[in-house]
C-alpha atoms as a PDB file:
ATOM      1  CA  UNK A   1       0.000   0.000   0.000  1.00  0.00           C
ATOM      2  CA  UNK A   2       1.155   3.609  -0.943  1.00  0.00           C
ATOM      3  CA  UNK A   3       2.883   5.064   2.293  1.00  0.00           C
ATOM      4  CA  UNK A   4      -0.187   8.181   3.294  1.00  0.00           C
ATOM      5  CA  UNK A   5       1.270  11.783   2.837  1.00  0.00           C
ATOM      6  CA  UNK A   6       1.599  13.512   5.952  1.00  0.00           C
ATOM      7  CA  UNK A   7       1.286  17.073   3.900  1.00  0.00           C
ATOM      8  CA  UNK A   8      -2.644  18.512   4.245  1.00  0.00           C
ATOM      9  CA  UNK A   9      -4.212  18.634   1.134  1.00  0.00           C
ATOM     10  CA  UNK A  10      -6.271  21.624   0.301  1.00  0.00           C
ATOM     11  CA  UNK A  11      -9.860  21.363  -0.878  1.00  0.00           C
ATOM     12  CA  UNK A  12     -11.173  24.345  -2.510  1.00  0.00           C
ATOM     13  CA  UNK A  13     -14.556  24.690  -2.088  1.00  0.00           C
ATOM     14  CA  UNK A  14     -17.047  25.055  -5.239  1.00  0.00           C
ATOM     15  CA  UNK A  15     -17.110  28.195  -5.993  1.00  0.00           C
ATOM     16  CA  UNK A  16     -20.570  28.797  -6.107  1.00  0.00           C
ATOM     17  CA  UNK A  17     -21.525  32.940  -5.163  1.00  0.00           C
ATOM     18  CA  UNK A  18     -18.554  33.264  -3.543  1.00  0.00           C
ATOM     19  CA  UNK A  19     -15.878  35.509  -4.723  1.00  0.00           C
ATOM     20  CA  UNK A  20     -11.985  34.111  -4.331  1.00  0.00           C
ATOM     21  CA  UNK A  21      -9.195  36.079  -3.996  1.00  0.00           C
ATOM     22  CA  UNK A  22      -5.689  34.125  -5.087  1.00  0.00           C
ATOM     23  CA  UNK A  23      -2.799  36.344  -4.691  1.00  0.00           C
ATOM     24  CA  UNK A  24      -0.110  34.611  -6.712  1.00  0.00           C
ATOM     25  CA  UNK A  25       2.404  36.989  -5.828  1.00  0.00           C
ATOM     26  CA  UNK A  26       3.419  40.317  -4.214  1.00  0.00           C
ATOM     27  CA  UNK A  27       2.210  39.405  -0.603  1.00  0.00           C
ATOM     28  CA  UNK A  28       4.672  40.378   2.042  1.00  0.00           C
ATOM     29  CA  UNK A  29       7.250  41.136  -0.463  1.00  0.00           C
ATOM     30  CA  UNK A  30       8.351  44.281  -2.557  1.00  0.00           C
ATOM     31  CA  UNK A  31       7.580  42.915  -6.203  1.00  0.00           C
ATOM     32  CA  UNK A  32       5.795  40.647  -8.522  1.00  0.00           C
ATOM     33  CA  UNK A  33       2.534  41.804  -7.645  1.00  0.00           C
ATOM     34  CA  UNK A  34      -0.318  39.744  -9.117  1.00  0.00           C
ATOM     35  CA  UNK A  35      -3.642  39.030  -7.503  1.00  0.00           C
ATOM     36  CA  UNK A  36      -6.634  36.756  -9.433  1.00  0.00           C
ATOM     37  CA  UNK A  37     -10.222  37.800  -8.447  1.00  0.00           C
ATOM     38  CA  UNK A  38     -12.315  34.654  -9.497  1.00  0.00           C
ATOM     39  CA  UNK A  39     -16.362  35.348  -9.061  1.00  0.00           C
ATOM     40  CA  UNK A  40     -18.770  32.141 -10.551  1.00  0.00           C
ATOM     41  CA  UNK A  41     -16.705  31.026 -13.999  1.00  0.00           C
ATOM     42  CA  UNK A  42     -15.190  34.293 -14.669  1.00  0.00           C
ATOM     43  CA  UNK A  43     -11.647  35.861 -13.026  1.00  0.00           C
ATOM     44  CA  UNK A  44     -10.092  39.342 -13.333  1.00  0.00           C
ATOM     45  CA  UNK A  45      -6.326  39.570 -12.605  1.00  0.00           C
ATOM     46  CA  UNK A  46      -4.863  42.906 -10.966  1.00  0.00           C
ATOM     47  CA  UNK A  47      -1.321  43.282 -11.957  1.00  0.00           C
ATOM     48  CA  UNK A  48       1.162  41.957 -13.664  1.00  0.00           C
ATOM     49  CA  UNK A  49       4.385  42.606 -11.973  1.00  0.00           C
ATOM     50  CA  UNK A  50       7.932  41.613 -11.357  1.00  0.00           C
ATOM     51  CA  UNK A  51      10.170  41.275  -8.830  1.00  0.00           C
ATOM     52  CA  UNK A  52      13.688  42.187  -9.010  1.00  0.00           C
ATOM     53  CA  UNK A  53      16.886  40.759  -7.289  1.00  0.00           C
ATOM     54  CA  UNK A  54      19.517  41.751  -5.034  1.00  0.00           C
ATOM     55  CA  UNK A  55      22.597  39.774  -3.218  1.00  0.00           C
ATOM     56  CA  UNK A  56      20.511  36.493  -2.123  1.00  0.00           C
ATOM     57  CA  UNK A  57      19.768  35.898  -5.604  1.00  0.00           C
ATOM     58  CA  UNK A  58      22.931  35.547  -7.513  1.00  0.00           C
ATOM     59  CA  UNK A  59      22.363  35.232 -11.396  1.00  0.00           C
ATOM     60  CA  UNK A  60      18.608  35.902 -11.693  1.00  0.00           C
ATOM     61  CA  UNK A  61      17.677  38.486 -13.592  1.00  0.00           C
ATOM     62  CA  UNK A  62      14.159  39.124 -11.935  1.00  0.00           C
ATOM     63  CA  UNK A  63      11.578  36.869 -10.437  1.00  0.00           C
ATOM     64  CA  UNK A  64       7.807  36.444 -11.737  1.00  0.00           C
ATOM     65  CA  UNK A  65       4.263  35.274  -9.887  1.00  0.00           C
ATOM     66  CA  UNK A  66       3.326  31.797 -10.329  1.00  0.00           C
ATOM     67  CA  UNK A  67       0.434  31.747 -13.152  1.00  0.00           C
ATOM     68  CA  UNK A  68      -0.106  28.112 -12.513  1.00  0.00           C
ATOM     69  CA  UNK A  69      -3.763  28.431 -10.985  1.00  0.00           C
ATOM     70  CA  UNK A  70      -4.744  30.758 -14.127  1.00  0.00           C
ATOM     71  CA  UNK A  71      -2.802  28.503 -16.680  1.00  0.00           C
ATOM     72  CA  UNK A  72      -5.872  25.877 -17.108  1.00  0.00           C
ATOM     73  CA  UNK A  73      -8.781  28.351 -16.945  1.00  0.00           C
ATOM     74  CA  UNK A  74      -7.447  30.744 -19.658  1.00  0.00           C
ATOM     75  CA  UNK A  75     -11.440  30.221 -21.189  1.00  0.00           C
ATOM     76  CA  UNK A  76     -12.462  32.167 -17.667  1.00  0.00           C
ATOM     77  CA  UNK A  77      -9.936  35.155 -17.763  1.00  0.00           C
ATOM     78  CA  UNK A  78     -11.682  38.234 -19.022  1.00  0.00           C
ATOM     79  CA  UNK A  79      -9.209  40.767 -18.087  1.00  0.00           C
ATOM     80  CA  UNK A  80      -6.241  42.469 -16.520  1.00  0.00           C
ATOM     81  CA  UNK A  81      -6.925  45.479 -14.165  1.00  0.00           C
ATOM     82  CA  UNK A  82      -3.517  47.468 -13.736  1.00  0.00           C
ATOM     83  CA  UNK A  83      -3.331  49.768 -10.768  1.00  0.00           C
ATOM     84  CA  UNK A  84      -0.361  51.766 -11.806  1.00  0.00           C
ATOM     85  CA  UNK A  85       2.608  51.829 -13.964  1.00  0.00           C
ATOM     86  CA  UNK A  86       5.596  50.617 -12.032  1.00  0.00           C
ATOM     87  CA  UNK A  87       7.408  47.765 -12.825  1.00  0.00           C
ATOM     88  CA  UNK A  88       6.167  45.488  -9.719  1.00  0.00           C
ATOM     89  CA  UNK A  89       2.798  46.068 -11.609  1.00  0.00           C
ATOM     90  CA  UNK A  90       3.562  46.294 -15.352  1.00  0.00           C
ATOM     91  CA  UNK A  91       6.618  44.380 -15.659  1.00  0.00           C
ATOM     92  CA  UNK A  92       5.643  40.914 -16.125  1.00  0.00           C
ATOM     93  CA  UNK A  93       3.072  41.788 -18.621  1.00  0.00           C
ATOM     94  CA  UNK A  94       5.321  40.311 -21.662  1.00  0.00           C
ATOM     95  CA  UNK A  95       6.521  37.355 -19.823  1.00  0.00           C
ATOM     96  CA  UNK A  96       3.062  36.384 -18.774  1.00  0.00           C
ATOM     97  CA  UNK A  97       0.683  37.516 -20.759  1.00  0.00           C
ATOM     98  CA  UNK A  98       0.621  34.405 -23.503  1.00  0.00           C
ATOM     99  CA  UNK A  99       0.256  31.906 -20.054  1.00  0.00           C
ATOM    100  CA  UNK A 100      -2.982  33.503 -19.241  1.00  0.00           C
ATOM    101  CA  UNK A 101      -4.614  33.642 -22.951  1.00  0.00           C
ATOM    102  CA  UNK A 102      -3.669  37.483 -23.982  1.00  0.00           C
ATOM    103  CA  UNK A 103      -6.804  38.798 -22.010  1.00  0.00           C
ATOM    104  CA  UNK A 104      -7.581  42.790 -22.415  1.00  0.00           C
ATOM    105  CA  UNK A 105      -5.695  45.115 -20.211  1.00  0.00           C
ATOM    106  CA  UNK A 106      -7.291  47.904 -18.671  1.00  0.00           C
ATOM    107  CA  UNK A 107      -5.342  50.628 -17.362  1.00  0.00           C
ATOM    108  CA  UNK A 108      -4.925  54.484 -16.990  1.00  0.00           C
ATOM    109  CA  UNK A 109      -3.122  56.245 -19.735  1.00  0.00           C
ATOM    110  CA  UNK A 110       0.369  56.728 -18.206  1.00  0.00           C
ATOM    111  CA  UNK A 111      -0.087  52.807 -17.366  1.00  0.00           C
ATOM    112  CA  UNK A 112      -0.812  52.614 -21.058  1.00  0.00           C
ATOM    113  CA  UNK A 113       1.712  54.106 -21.932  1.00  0.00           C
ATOM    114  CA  UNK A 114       4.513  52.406 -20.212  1.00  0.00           C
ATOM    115  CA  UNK A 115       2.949  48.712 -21.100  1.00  0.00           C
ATOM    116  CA  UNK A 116       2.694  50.180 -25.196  1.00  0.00           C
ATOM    117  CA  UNK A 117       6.405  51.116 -24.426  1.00  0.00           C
ATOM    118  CA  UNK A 118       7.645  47.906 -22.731  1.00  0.00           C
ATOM    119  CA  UNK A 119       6.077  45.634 -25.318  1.00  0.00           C
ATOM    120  CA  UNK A 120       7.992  47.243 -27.972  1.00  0.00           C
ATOM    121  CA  UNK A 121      11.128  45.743 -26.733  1.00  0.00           C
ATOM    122  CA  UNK A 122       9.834  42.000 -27.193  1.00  0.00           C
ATOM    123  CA  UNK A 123       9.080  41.739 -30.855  1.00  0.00           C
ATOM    124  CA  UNK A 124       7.857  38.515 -30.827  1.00  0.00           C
ATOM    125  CA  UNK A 125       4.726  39.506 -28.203  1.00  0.00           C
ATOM    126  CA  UNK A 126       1.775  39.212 -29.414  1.00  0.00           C
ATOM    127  CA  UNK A 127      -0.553  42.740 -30.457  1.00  0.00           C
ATOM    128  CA  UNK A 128      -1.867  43.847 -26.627  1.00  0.00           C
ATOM    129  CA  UNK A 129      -5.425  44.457 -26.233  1.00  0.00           C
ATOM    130  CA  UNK A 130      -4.958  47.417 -23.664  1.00  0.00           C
ATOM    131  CA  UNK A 131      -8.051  49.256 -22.842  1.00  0.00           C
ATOM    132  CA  UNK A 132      -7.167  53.208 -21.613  1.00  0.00           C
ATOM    133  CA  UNK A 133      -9.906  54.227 -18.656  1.00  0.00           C
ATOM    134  CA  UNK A 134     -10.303  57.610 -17.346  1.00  0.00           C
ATOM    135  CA  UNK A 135     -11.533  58.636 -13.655  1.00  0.00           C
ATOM    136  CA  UNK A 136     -14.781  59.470 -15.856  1.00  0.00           C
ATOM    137  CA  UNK A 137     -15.537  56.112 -16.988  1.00  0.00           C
ATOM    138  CA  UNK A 138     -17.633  55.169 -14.319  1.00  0.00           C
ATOM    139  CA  UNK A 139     -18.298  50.976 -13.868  1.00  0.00           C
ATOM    140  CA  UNK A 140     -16.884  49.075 -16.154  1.00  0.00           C
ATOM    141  CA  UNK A 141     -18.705  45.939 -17.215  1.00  0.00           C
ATOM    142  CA  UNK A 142     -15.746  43.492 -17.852  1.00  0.00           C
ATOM    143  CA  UNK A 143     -17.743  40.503 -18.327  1.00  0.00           C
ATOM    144  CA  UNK A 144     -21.372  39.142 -17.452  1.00  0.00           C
ATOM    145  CA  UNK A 145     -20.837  38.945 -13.805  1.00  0.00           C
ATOM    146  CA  UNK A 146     -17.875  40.958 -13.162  1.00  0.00           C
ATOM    147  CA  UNK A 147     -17.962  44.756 -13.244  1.00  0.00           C
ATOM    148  CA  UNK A 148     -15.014  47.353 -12.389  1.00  0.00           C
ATOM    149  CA  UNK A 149     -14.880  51.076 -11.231  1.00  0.00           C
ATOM    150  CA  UNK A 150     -11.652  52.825 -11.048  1.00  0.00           C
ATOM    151  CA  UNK A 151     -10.615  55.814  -8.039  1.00  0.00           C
ATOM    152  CA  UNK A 152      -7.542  58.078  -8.223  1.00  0.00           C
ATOM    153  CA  UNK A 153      -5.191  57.817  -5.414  1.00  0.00           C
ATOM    154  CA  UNK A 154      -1.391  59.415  -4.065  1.00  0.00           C
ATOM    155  CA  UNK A 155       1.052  57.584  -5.246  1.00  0.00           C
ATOM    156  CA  UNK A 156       4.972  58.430  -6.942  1.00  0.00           C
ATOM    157  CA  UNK A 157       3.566  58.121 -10.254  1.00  0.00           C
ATOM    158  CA  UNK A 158       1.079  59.545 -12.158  1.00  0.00           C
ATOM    159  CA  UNK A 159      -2.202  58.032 -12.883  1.00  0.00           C
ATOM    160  CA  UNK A 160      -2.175  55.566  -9.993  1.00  0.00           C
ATOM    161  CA  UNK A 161      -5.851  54.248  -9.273  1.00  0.00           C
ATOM    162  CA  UNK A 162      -7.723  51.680  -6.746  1.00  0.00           C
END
């Protein structure tokens, strides 16, 4: 008989009306910020960041969130939400974007910007669907059961928004 794992295996519950919240990276760490919202069949992902090195991490160039939980359900991502242009929150963009199906990205225009500008430096990327918002837009309807509304907020770079 197979010897019984003594590791506790976690059981997600269905879904259902509940809404789950699956940070996949940038949780008590400076980087690689990357949250799924999942809410019936459909998820949203906020971010799409990297993390960069230091001494600890000889050779590595920078350090991305783990897209394995989106990887099979590309058929229920309906969009990126980006909060604000810095690297922790743009930068993995062209490293992950093909894992998670090349959803539409919806972002403020400096955020725009700076994801228009980064893409241009992997050719082989595929064309971005990125979506500029304004503080006027009001609730956007992302999908059938998933709506967004943007809010400005202080931060050390323009456009920054909740």
């Amino acid at each position: 008989t197979p010897e019984k794992s003594s590791k506790p295996v976690a059981v997600l519950p269905p879904i259902g009306d509940n809404v789950r919240i699956i940070p996949l990276g940038g949780v008590q760490e400076v980087g690689k910020n990357m949250t799924a919202i999942q809410y019936k069949d459909e998820i949203i992902v906020v971010d799409m960041g990297i993390q960069f090195t230091d001494e600890d991490t000889p050779g590595i160039d920078y350090i991305l969130p783990n897209t394995a939980y989106l990887e099979d359900k590309l058929d229920k991502i309906k969009a990126v939400v980006i909060t604000h242009g810095h690297l922790d929150h743009i930068g993995g963009i062209p490293y992950l974007i093909n894992r998670i199906g090349n959803p539409p990205i919806y972002t403020r225009e400096f955020g725009a910007m700076l994801i228009k500008k980064k893409a241009e430096e992997f050719p082989d990327l595929p064309k971005l669907n990125v979506q500029t918002i304004t503080k006027d837009n009001g609730k956007i309807a992302i999908s059938k059961h998933i709506n967004v509304s943007f809010f400005g907020l202080t931060h050390s770079i323009p456009d920054s928004t909740g």
